[in-house]
Protein backbone atom coordinates (compact mmCIF):
# COMPACT_ATOMS: atom_id res chain seq x y z
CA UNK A 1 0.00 0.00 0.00
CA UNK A 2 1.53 3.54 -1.17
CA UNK A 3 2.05 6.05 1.25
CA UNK A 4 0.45 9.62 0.42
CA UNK A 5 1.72 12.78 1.57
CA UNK A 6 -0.74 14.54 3.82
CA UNK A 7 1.96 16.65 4.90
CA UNK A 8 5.21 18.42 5.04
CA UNK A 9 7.82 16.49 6.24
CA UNK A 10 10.97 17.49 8.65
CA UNK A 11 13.28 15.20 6.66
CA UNK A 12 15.23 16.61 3.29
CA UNK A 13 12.81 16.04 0.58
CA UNK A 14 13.05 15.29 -3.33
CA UNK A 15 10.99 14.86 -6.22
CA UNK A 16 12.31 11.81 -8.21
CA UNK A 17 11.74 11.95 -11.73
CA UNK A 18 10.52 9.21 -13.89
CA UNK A 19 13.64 8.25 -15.62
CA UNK A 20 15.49 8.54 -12.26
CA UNK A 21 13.10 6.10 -10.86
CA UNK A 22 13.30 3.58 -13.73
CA UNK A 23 17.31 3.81 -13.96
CA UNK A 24 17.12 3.78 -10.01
CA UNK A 25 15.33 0.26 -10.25
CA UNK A 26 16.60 -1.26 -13.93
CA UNK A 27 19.80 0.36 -14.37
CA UNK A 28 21.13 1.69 -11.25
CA UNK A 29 24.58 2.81 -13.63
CA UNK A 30 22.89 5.60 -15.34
CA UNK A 31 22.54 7.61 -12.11
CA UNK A 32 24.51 10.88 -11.16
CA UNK A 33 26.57 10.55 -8.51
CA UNK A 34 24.61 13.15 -6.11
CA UNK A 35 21.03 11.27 -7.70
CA UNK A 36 22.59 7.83 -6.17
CA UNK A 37 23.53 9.35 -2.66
CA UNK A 38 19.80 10.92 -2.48
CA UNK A 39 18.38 8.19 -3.46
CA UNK A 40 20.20 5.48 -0.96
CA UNK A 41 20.07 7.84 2.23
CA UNK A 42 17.76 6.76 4.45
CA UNK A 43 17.01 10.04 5.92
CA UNK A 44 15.95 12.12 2.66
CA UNK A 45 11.81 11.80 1.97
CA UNK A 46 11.49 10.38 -1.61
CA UNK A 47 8.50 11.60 -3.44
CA UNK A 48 6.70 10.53 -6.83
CA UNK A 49 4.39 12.28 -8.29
CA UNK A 50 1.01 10.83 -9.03
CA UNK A 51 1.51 12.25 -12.15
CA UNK A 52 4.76 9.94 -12.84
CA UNK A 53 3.24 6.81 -12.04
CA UNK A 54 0.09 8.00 -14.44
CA UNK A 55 3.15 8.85 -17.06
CA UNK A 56 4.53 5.20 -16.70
CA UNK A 57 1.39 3.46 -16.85
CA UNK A 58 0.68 5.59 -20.32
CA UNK A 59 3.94 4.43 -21.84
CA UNK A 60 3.77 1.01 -21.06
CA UNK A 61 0.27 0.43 -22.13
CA UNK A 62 0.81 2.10 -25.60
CA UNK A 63 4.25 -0.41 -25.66
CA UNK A 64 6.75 2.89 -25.39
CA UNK A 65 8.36 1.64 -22.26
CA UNK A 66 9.61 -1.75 -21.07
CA UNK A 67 10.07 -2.39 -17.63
CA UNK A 68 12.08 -5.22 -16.12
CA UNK A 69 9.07 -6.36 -14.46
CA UNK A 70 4.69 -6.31 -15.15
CA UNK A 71 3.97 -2.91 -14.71
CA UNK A 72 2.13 -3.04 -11.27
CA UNK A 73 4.63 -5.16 -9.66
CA UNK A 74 7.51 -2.69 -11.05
CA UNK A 75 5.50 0.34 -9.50
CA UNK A 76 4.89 -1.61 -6.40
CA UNK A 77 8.58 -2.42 -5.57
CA UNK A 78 9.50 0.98 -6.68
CA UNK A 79 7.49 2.45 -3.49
CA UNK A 80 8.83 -0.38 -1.28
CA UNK A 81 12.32 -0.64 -2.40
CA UNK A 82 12.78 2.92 -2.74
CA UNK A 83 10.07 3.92 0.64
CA UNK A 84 8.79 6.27 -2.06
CA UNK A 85 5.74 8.78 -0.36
CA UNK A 86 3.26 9.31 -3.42
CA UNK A 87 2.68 13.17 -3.98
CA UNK A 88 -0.89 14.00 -5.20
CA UNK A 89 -1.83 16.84 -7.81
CA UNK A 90 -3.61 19.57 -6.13
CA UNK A 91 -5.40 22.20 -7.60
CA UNK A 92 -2.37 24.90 -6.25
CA UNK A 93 0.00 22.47 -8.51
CA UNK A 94 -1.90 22.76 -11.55
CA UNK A 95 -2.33 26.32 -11.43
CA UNK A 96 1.38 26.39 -10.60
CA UNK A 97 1.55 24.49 -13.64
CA UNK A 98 -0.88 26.76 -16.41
CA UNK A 99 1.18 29.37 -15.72
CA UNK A 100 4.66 27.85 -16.42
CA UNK A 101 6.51 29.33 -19.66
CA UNK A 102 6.82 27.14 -22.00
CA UNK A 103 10.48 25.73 -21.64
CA UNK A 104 9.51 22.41 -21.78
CA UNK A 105 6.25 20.93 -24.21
CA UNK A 106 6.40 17.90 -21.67
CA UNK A 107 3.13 17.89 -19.84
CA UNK A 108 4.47 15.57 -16.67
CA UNK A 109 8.16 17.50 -16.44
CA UNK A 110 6.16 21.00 -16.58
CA UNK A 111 3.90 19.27 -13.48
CA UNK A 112 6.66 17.99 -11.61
CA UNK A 113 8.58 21.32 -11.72
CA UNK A 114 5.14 23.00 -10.71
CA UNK A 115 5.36 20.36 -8.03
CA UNK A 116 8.80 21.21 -6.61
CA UNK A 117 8.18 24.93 -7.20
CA UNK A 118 4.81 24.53 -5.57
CA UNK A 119 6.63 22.49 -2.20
CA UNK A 120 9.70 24.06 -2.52
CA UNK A 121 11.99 20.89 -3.13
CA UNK A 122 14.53 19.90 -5.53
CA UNK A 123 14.03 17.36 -8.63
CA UNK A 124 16.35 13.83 -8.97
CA UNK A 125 17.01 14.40 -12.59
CA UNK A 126 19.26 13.93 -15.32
CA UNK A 127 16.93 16.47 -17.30
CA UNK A 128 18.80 20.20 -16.96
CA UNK A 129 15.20 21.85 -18.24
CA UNK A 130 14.26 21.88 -14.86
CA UNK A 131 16.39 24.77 -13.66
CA UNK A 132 15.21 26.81 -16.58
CA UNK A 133 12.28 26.92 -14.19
CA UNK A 134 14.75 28.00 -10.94
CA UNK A 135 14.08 24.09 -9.73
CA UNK A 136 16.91 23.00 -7.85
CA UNK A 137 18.62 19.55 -9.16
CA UNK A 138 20.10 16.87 -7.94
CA UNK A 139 21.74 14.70 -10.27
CA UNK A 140 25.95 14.58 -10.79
């Protein structure tokens, strides 16, 4: 069972990106350097976006993303293996989001950079768009 975030927490938080969290899980080499200490320290609060796991489902239903497991399973033991805390979209979020320039055509990077700019948190990504927005990241 996912945990959802209901609140801030006290811990150093991050944003993990949906590349970062497939590398993180199938291919562990592709990771910065400062991405794999984040990632592995127990007292940083990992968050997804319920917008990445929506992304991931999309792109392995239309066959544009394998996964080294069925996608359920994979998502599941991503949120175990990683103690991942799911981050909803609220309405704040998407108007963080409308009102965005448009660096970046992606629809789920331009939410999760609404999302960090929204919480005030940095981004795991390999993705340098991101701090075309002023989002901090964490990557090499």
């Amino acid at each position: 069972m996912p945990h959802w975030r209901t609140s801030r927490s006290t811990r150093d938080e991050a944003l993990v990106d949906a590349h970062s969290l497939i590398w993180a899980l199938d291919d562990p080499r592709k990771l910065g350097l400062r991405a794999i200490a984040v990632l592995e320290d127990p007292a940083n609060e990992l968050l997804v976006s319920v917008g990445t796991i929506w992304e991931l489902s999309i792109k392995v239903g239309l066959g544009k993303l394998s996964l080294s497991l069925p996608y359920r399973t994979w998502m599941e033991k991503a949120l175990i293996d990683l103690a991942l805390v799911v981050s909803p979209i609220t309405l704040e979020v998407a108007d963080r989001q409308m009102a965005l320039p448009f660096h970046h055509r992606d629809p789920f990077d331009r939410l999760l950079a609404a999302q960090c700019l929204v919480e005030g948190i940095p981004i795991v990504s390999a993705d340098s768009v991101f701090e075309q927005y002023g989002v901090g990241r964490i990557w090499d």
